[in-house]
N, C-alpha and C. Protein backbone atom coordinates (compact mmCIF):
# COMPACT_ATOMS: atom_id res chain seq x y z
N UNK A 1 0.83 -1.19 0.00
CA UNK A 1 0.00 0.00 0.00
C UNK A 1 0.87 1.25 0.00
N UNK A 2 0.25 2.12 -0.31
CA UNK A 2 1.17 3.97 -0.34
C UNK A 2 0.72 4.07 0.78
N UNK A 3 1.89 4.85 1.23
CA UNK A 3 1.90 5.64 2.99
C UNK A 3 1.14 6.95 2.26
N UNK A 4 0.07 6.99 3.62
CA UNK A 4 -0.11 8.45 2.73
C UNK A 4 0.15 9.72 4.35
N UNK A 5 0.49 10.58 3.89
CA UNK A 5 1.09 11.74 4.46
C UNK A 5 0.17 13.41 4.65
N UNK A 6 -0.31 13.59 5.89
CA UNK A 6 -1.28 14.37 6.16
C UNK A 6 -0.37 16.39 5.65
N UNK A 7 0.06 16.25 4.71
CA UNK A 7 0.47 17.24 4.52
C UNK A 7 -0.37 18.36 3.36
N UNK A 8 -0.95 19.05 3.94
CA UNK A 8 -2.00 20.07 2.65
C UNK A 8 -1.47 20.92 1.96
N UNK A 9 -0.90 20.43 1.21
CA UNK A 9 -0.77 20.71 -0.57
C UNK A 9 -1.56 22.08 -0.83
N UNK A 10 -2.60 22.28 -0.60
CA UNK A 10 -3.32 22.97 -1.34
C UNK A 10 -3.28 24.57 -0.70
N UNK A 11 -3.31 24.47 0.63
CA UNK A 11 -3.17 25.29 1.68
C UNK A 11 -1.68 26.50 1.51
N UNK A 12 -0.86 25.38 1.13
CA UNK A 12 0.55 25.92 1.30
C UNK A 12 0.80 26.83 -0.28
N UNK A 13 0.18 25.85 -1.45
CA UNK A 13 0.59 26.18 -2.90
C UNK A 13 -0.35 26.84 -3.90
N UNK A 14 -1.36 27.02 -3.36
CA UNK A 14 -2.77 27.96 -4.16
C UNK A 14 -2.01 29.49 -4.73
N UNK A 15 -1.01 29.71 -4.03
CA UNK A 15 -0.95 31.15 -5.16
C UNK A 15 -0.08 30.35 -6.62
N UNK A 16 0.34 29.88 -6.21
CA UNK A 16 1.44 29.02 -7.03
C UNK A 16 0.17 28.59 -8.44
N UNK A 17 -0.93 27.74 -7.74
CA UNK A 17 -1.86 27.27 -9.06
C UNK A 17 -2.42 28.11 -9.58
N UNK A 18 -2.56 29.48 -8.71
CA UNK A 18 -3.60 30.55 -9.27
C UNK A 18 -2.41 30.95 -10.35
N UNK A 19 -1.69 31.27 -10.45
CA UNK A 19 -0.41 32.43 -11.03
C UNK A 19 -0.46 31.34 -12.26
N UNK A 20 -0.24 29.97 -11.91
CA UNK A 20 0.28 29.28 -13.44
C UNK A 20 -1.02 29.34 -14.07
N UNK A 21 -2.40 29.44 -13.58
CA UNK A 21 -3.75 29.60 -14.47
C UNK A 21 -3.73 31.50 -15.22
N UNK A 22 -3.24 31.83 -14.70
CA UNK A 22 -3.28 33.40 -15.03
C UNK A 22 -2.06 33.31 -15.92
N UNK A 23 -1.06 32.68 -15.43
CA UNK A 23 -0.33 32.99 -16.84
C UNK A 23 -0.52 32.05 -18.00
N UNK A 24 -0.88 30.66 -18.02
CA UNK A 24 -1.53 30.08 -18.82
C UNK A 24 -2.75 30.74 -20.19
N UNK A 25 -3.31 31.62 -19.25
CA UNK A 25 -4.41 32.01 -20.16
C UNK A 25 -4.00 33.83 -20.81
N UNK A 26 -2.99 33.89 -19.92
CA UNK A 26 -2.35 35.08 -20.87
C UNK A 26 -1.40 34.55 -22.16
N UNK A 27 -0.62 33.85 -21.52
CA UNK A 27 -0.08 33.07 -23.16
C UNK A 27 -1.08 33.05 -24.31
N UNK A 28 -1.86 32.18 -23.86
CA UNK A 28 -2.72 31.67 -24.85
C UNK A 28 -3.34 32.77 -25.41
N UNK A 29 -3.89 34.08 -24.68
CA UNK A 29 -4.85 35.23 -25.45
C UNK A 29 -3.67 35.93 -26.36
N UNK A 30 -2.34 36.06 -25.72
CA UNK A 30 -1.29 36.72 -26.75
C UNK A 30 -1.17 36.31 -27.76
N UNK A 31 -0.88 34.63 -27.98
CA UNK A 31 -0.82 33.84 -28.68
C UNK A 31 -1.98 33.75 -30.14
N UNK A 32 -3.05 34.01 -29.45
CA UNK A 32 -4.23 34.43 -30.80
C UNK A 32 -4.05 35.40 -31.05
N UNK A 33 -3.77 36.69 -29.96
CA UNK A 33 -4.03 37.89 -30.31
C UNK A 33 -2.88 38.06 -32.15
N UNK A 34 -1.99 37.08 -31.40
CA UNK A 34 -0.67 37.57 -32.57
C UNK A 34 -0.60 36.54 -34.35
N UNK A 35 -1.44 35.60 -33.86
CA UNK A 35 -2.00 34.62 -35.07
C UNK A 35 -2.90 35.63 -35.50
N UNK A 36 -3.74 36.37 -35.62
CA UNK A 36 -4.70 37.01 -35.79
C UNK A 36 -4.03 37.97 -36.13
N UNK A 37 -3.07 39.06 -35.99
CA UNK A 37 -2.81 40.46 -36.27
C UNK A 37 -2.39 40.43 -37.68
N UNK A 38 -1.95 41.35 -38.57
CA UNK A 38 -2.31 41.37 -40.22
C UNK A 38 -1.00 40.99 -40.26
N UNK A 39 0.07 40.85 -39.82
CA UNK A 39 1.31 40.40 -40.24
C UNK A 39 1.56 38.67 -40.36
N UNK A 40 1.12 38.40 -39.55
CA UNK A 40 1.27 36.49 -39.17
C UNK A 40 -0.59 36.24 -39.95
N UNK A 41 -1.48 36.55 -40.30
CA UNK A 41 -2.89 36.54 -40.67
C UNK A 41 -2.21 35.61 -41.87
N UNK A 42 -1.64 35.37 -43.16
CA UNK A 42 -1.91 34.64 -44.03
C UNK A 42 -0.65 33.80 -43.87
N UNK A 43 0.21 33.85 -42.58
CA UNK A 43 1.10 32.91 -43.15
C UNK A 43 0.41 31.24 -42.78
N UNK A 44 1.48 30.38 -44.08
CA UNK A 44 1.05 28.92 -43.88
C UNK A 44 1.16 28.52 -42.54
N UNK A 45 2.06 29.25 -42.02
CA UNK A 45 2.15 27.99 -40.40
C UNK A 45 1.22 28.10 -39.21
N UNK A 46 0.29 29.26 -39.57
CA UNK A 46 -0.71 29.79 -39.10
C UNK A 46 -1.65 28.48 -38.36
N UNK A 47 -1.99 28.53 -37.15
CA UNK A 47 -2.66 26.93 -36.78
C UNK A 47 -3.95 27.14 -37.37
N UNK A 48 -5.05 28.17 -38.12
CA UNK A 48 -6.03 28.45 -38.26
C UNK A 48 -6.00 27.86 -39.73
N UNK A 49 -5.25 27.62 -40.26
CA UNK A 49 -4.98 26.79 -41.38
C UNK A 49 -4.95 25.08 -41.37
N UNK A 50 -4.59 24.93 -40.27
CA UNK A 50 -4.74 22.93 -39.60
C UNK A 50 -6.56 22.83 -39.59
N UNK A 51 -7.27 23.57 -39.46
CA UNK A 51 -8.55 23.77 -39.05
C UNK A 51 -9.42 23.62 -40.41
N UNK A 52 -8.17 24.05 -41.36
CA UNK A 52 -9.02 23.75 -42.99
C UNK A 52 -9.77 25.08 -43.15
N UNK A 53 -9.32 26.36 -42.43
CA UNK A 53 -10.08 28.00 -42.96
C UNK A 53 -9.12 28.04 -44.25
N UNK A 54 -9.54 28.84 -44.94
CA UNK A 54 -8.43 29.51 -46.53
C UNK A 54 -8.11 30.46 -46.21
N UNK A 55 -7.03 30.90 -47.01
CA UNK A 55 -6.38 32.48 -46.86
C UNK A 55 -7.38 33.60 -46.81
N UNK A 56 -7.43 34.67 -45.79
CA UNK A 56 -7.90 35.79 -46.26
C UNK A 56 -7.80 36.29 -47.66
């Protein structure tokens, strides 16, 4: 069997999960914001192109 160990995880490390969800979802909005802006908009490597959209 696993020893299990009365130590709360959650208590101690919550800013820690909050911060990696906040920066998680800032990546990701930059990340479209910059697939989307008119410079990167028609290139091939564009992921909006894996999706099967056509060139502007």
């Amino acid at each position: 069997m696993i020893k299990r160990f009365a130590f709360p995880i959650v208590k101690h490390y919550w800013p820690f999960f909050v911060s990696g969800a906040v920066v998680y979802y800032a990546v990701s909005k930059g990340a479209d914001a910059m697939a989307s802006s008119e410079q990167y908009i028609n290139d091939p490597r564009n992921p909006r192109f894996q999706k099967g959209e056509k060139p502007l």
